[in-house]
Protein backbone atom coordinates (compact mmCIF):
# COMPACT_ATOMS: atom_id res chain seq x y z
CA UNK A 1 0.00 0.00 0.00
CA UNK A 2 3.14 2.25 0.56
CA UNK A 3 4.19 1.51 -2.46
CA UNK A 4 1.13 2.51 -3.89
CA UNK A 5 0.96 5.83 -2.12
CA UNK A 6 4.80 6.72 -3.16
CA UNK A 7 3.48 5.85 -7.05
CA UNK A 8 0.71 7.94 -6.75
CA UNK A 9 2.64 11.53 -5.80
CA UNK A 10 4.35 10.69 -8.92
CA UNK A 11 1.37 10.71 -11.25
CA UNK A 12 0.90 14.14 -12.78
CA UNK A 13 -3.15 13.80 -12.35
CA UNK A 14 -2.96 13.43 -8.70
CA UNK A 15 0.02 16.11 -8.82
CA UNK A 16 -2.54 18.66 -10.60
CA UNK A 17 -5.07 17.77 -7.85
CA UNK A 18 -2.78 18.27 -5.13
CA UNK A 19 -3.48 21.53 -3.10
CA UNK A 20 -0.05 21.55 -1.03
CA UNK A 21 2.42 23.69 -2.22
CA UNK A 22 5.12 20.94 -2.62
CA UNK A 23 3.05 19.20 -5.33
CA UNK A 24 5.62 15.97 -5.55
CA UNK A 25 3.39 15.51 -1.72
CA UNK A 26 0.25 13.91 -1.66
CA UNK A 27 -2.61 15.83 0.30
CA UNK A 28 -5.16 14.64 2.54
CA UNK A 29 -7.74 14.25 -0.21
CA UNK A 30 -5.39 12.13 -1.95
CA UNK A 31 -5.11 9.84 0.98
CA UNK A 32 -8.51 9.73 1.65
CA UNK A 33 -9.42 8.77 -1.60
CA UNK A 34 -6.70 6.18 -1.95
CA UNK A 35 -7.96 4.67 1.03
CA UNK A 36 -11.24 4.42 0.09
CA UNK A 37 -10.21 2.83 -3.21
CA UNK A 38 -8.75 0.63 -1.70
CA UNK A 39 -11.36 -0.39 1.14
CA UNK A 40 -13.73 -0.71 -2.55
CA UNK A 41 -11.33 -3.05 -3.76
CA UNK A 42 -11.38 -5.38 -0.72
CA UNK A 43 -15.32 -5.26 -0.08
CA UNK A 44 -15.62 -5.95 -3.81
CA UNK A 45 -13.34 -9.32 -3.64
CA UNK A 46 -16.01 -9.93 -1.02
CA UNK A 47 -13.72 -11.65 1.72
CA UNK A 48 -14.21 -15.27 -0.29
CA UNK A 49 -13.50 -17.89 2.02
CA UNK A 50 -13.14 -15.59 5.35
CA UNK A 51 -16.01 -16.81 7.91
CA UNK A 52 -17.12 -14.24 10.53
CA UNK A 53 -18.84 -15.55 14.22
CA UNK A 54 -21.52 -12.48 15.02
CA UNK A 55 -23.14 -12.73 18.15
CA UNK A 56 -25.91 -10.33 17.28
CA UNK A 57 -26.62 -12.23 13.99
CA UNK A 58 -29.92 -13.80 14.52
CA UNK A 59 -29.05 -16.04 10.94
CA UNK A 60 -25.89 -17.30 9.47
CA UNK A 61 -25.37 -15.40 5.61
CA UNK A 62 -22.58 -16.18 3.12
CA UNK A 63 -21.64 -14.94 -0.38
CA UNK A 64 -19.93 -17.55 -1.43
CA UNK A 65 -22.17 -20.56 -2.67
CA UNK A 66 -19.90 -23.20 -2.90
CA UNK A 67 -19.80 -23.18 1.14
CA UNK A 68 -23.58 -24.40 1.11
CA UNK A 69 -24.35 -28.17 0.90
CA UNK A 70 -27.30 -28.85 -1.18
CA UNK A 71 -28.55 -25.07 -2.09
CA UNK A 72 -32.12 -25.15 -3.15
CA UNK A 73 -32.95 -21.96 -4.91
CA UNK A 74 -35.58 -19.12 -2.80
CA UNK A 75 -36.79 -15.98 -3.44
CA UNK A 76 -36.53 -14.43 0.12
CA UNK A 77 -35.84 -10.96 1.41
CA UNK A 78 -34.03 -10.78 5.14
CA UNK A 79 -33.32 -8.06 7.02
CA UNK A 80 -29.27 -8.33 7.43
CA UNK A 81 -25.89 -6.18 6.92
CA UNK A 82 -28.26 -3.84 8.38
CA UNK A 83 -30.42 -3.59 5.37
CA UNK A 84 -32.85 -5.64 3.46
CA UNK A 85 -31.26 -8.25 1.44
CA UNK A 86 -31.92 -10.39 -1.80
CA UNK A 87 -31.60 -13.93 -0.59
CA UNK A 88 -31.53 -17.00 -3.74
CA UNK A 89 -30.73 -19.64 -2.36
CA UNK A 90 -30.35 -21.70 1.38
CA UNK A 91 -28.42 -24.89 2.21
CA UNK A 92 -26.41 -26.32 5.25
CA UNK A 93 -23.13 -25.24 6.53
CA UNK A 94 -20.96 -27.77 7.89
CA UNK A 95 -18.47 -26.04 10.74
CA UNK A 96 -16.15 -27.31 12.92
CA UNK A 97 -18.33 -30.89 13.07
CA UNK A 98 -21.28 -28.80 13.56
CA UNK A 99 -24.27 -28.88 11.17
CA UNK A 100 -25.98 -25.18 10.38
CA UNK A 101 -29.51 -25.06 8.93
CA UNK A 102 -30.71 -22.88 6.85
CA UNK A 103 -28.13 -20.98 6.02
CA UNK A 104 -28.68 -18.42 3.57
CA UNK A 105 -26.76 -16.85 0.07
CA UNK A 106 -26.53 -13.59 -0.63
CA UNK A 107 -24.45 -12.90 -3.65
CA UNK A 108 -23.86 -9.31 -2.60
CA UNK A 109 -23.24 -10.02 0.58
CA UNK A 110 -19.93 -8.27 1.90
CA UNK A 111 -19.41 -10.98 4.40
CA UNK A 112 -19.71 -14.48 4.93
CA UNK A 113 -21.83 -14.71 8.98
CA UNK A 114 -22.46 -17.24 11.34
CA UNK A 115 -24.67 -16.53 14.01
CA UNK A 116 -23.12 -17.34 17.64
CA UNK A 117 -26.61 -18.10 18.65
CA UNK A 118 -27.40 -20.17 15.70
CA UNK A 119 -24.31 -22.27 16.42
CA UNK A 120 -25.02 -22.66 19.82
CA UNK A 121 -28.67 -23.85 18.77
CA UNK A 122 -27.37 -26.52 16.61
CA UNK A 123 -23.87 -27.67 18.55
């Protein structure tokens, strides 16, 4: 990311937008919107694989599909990632020996959640 930032006060464009009066030196704008590029760039990825335990989750969500064991296809709406979400499909979750039904997919999802409680329910 360093590397990235010392680039970036080399590029003319970001040079021209620069408001400091040394304009080889990034300003704060610059950061700002390098870091939120970059933030973009990881939610977009979608943290693939990464599982998250939420003990205010009242149902376990993932993005990625292929973590669901026999997905049958839904049209559902759920309230979750503090908004309403498209749900298409729910299946069981197998982890850590413990067997999670339903869980629910979310393509857009940011995150893949288990719910503590839901867990503790079913273990």
């Amino acid at each position: 990311m360093l590397e990235r930032l010392q680039a970036a006060k080399n590029i003319s464009s970001v040079n021209a937008m620069s408001k400091s009066k040394d304009p080889t030196r990034p300003t704060t704008s610059d950061y700002e919107a390098f870091i939120t590029d970059e933030i973009n760039a990881m939610l977009s990825k979608q943290n693939h694989g990464l599982i998250y335990l939420d003990s205010g989750a009242r149902r376990a969500v993932v993005n990625d599909l292929m973590l669901l064991v026999d997905p049958t296809p839904v049209k559902k709406q759920i309230h979750t990632f503090s908004t309403p979400v498209k749900v298409t499909h729910q299946g069981t979750l197998y982890f850590k020996g413990i067997k999670l039904y339903p869980v629910y997919y979310v393509p857009n999802g940011p995150v893949n959640l288990l719910s503590v409680s839901q867990l503790c329910d079913h273990g």
